[in-house]
Each structure stands twice: as structure tokens, then as C-alpha cells.
N, C-alpha and C. Protein backbone atom coordinates (compact mmCIF):
# COMPACT_ATOMS: atom_id res chain seq x y z
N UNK A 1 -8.85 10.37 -15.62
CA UNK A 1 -7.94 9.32 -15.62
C UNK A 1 -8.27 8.19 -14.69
N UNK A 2 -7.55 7.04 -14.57
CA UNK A 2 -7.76 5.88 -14.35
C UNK A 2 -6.95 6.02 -12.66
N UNK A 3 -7.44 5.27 -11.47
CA UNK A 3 -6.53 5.45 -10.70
C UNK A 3 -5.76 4.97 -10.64
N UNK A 4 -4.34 5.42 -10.21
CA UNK A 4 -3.46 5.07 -10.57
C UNK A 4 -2.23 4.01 -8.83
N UNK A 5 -3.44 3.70 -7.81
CA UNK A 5 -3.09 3.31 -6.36
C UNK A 5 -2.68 2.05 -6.42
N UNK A 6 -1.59 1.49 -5.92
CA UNK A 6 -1.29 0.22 -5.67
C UNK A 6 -2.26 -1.06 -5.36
N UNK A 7 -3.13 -0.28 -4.82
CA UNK A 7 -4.48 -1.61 -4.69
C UNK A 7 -5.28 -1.30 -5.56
N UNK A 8 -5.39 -0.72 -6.86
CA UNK A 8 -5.75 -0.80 -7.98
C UNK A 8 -5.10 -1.28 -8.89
N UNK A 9 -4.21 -1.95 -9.15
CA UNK A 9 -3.72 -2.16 -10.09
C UNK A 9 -3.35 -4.23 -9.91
N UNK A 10 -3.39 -4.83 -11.16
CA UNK A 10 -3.74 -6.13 -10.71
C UNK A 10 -2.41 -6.78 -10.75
N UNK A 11 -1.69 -8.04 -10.23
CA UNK A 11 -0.15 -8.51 -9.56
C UNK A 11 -0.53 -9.75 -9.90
N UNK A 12 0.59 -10.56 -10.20
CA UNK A 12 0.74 -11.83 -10.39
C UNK A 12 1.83 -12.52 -9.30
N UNK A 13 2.03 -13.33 -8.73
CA UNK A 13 1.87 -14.01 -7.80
C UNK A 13 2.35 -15.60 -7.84
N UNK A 14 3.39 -15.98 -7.62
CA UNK A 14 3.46 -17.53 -8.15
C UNK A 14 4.50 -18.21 -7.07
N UNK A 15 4.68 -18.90 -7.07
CA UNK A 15 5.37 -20.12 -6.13
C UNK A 15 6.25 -20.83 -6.32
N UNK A 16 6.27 -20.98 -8.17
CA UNK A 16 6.58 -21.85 -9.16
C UNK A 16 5.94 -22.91 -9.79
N UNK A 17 4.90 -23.23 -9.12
CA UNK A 17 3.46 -24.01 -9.42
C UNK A 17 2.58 -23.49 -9.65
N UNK A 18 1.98 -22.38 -8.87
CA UNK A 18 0.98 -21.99 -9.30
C UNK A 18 0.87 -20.72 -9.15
N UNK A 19 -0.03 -19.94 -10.54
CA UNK A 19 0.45 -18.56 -10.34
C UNK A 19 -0.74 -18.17 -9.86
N UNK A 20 -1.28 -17.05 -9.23
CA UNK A 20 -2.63 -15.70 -9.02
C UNK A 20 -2.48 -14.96 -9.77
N UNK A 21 -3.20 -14.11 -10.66
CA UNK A 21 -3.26 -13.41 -11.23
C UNK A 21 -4.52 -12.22 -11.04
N UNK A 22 -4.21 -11.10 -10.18
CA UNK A 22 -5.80 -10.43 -10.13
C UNK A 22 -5.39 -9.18 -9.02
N UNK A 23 -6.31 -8.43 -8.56
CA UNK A 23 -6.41 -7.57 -7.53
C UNK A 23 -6.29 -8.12 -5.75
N UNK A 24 -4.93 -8.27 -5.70
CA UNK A 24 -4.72 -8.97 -4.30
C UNK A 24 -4.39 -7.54 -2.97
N UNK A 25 -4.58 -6.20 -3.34
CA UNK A 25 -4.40 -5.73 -2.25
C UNK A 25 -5.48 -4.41 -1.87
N UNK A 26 -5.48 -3.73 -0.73
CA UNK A 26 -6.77 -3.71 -0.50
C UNK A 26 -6.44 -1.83 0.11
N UNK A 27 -6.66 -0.91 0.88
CA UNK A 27 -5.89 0.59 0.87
C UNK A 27 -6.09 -0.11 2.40
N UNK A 28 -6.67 -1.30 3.54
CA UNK A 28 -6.00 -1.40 4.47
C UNK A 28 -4.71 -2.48 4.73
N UNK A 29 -4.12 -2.78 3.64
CA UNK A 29 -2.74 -3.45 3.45
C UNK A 29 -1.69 -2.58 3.72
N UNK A 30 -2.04 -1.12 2.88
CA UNK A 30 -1.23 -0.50 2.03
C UNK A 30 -1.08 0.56 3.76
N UNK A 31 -1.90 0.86 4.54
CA UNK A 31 -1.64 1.23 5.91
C UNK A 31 -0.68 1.03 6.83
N UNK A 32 0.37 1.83 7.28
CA UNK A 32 1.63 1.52 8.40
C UNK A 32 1.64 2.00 9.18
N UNK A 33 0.44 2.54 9.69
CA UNK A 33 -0.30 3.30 10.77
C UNK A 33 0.53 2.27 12.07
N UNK A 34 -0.33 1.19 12.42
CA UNK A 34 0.05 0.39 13.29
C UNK A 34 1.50 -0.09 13.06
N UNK A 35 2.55 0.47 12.44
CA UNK A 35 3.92 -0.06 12.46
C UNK A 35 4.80 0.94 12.85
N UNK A 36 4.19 2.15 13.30
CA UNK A 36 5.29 3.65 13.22
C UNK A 36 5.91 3.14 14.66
N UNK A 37 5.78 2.67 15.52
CA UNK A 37 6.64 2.26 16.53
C UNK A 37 8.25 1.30 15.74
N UNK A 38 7.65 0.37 15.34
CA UNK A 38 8.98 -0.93 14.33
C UNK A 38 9.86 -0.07 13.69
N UNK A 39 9.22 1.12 12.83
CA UNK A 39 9.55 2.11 11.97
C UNK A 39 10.86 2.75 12.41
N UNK A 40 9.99 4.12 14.04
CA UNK A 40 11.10 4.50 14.71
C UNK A 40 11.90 3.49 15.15
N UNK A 41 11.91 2.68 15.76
CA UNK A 41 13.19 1.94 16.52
C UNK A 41 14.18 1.39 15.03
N UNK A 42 13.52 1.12 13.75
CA UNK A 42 14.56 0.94 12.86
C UNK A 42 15.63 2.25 12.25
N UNK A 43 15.21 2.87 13.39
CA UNK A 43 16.21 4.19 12.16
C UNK A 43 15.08 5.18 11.44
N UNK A 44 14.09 4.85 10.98
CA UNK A 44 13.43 6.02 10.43
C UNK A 44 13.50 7.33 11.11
N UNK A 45 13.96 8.18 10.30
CA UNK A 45 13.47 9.67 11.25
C UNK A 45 12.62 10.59 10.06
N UNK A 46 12.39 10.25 9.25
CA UNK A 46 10.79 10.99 8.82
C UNK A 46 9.75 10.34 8.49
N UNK A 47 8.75 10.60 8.22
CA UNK A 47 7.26 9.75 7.49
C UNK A 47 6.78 10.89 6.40
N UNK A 48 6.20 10.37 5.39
CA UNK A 48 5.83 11.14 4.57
C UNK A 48 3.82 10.78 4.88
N UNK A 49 2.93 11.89 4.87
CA UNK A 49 1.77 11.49 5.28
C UNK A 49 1.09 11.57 3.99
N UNK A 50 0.66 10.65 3.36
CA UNK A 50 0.30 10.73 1.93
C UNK A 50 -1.50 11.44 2.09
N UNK A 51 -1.68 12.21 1.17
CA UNK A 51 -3.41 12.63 1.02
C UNK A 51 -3.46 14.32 1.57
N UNK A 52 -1.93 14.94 1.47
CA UNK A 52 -2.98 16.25 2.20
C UNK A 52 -3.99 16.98 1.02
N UNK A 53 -3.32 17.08 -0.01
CA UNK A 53 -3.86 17.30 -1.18
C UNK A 53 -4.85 16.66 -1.89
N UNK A 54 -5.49 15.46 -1.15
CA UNK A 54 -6.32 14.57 -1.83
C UNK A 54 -7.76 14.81 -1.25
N UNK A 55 -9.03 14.27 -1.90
CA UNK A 55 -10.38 14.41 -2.23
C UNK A 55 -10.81 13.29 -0.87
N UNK A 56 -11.77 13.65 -0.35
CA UNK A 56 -11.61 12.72 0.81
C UNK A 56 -11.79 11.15 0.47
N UNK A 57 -12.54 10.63 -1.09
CA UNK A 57 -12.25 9.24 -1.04
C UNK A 57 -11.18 8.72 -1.59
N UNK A 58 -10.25 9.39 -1.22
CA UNK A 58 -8.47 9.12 -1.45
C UNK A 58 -7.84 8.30 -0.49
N UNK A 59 -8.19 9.22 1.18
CA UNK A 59 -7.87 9.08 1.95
C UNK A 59 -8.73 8.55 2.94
């Protein structure tokens, strides 16, 4: 199968003038590594750690 990851898949994008159309995100976008501090102080009290089950070029 095809992968099926948010930075695989292509987004459109517009302003009202002008649209993008294409692959705008990247698996270090999709990272909240550097935000788990913002996270806890908003109230979060779990994280889900995505990849235990995954092939290492998943993760």
C-alpha cells in the first residue's frame, strides 16, 4: 500500500488569490517534541508516542 502520513499526502492552500497546490509538509513539521513543555502547562495530561509498532523508516 501507498503511505498513508500526513506529509505524504498533497494540500491546497489559498489566501483567496492565490492558491498552492502540492506536498507542503515534511515528518519534521509533523514533530511536537520541542512543544511538550506549551502542551503540559495547557492542560494536557497524556501524549500518545506514535511508531512503537513501526519499521524504523517510520520513525
Amino acid at each position: 500500500g501507498r503511505c498513508a502520513q500526513p506529509c505524504r499526502q498533497k494540500y491546497k492552500i489559498g489566501n483567496g488569490k492565490n492558491i498552492y497546490e502540492g506536498y507542503i509538509m515534511s515528518p519534521k513539521d509533523l514533530c511536537t517534541a520541542q512543544n511538550i513543555d506549551s502542551l503540559i502547562r495547557s492542560g494536557v495530561k497524556s501524549l500518545k508516542v506514535e511508531g512503537r509498532m513501526k519499521r524504523p523508516e517510520y520513525v
